[in-house]
Protein backbone atom coordinates (compact mmCIF):
# COMPACT_ATOMS: atom_id res chain seq x y z
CA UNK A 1 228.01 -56.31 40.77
CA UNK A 2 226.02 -59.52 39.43
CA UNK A 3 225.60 -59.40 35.59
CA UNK A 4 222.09 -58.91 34.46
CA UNK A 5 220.92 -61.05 31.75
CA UNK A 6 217.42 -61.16 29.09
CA UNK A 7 215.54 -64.17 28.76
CA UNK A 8 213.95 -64.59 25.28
CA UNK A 9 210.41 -66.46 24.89
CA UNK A 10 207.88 -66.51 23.15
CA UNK A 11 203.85 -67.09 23.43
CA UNK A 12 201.03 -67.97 21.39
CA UNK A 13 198.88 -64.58 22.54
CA UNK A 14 199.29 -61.33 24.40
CA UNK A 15 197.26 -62.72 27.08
CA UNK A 16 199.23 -65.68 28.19
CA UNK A 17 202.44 -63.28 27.66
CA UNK A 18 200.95 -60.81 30.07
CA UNK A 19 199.88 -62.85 32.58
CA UNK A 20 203.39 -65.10 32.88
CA UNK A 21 205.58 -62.05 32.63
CA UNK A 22 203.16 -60.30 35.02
CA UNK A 23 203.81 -63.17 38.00
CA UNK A 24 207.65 -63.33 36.86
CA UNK A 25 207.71 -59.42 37.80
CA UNK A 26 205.19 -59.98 41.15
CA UNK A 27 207.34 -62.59 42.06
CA UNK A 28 210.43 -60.70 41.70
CA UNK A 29 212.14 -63.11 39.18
CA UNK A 30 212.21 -59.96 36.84
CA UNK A 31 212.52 -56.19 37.13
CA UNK A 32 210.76 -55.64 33.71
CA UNK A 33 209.28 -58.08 30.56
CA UNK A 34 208.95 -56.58 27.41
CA UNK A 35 205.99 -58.23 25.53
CA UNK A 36 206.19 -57.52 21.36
CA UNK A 37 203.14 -58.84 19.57
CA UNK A 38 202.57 -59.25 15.88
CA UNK A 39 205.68 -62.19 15.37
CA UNK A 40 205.26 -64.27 12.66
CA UNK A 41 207.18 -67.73 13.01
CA UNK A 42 207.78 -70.43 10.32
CA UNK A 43 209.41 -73.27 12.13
CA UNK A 44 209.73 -76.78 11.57
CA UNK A 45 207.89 -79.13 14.14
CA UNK A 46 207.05 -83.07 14.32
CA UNK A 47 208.42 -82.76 10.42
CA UNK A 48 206.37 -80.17 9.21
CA UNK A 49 206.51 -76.63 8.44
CA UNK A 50 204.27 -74.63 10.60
CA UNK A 51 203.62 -70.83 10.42
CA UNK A 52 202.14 -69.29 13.93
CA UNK A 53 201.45 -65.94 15.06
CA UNK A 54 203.22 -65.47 18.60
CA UNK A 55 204.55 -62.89 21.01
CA UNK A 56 207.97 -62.35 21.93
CA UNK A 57 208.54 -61.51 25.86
CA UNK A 58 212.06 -60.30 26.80
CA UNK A 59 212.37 -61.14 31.07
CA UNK A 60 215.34 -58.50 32.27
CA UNK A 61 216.53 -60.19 35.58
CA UNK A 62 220.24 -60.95 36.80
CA UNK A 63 222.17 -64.10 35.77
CA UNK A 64 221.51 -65.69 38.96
CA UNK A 65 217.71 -65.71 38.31
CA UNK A 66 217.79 -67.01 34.66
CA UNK A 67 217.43 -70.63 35.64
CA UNK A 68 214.79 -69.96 38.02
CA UNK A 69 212.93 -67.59 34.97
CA UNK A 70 213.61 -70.21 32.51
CA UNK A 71 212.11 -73.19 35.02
CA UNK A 72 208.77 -70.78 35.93
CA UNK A 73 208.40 -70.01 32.42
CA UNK A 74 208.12 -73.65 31.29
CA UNK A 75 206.22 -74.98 34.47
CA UNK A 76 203.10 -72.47 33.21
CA UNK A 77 204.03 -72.21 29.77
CA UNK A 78 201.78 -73.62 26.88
CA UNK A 79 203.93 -75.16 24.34
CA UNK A 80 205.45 -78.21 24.92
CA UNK A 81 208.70 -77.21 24.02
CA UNK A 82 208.86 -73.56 24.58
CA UNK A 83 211.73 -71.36 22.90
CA UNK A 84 213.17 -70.17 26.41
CA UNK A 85 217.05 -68.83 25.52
CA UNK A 86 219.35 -66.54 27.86
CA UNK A 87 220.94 -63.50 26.32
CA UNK A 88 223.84 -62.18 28.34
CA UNK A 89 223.99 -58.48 28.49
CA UNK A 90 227.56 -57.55 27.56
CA UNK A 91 227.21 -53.78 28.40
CA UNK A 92 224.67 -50.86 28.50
CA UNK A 93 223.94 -47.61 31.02
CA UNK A 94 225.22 -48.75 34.84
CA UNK A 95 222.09 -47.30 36.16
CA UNK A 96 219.92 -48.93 34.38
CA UNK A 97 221.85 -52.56 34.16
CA UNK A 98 222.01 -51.75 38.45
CA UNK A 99 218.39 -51.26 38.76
CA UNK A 100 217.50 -54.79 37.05
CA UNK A 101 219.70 -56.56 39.62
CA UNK A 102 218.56 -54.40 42.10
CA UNK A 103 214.85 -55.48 41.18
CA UNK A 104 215.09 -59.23 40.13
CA UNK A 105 215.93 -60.26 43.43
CA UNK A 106 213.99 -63.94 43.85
CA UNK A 107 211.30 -64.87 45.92
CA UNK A 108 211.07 -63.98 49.55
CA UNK A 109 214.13 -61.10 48.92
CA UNK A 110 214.29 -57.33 48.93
C-alpha cells in the first residue's frame, strides 16, 4: 500500500487556512486538514525578528500527492515564502493510514 504522508503549513488567519485546506480536500489532494489556530511565531525574516500570529494546517494525503499539495498550497498561498514541509508517517492504525490513501486520490480519480 502507498505510504501516507502530513504536510505542515502554516497561514496568517483561520480564514485563508479554511478555505485552501477546504479546495485541497474538494479537490481530492487530501483526505483531511487539520487547522490549529492561536500559533505564535518569532522568526527571522529580511534580517529582522518578526513575531506573527498564524495557523498551523496539517494536509493528510499519500506520498504521491505531497508534491502536488505542496505546489497548490504555494500557487494560492499568501506568504511569499510559505513554511510548506512533508512529514512522513512512519506508522499508526492500518485503517485509518488506508483510508487517507484511499481518500487523497488526485484530481479527476476515485
Amino acid at each position: 500500500m502507498e505510504r501516507a504522508v502530513f504536510v505542515y503549513t502554516t497561514y496568517p488567519s483561520v480564514v485563508e487556512a479554511e478555505q485552501a485546506g477546504r479546495r485541497l480536500v474538494e479537490r481530492r489532494l487530501a483526505a483531511c486538514v487539520n487547522i490549529l489556530p492561536g500559533m505564535i511565531s518569532h522568526y527571522r525574516w529580511e534580517g529582522q525578528v518578526e513575531r506573527g500570529e498564524e495557523v498551523v494546517m496539517i494536509v493528510k494525503t499519500r506520498a504521491a500527492l505531497a508534491e502536488d499539495v505542496r505546489a497548490a498550497v504555494k500557487a494560492s498561498h499568501p506568504y511569499t515564502t510559505p513554511a510548506i514541509v512533508f512529514l512522513p508517517v512512519e506508522g499508526g492504525d492500518p485503517a485509518y493510514l488506508g483510508w487517507i490513501v484511499a481518500e487523497s486520490q488526485g484530481e479527476g480519480q476515485g
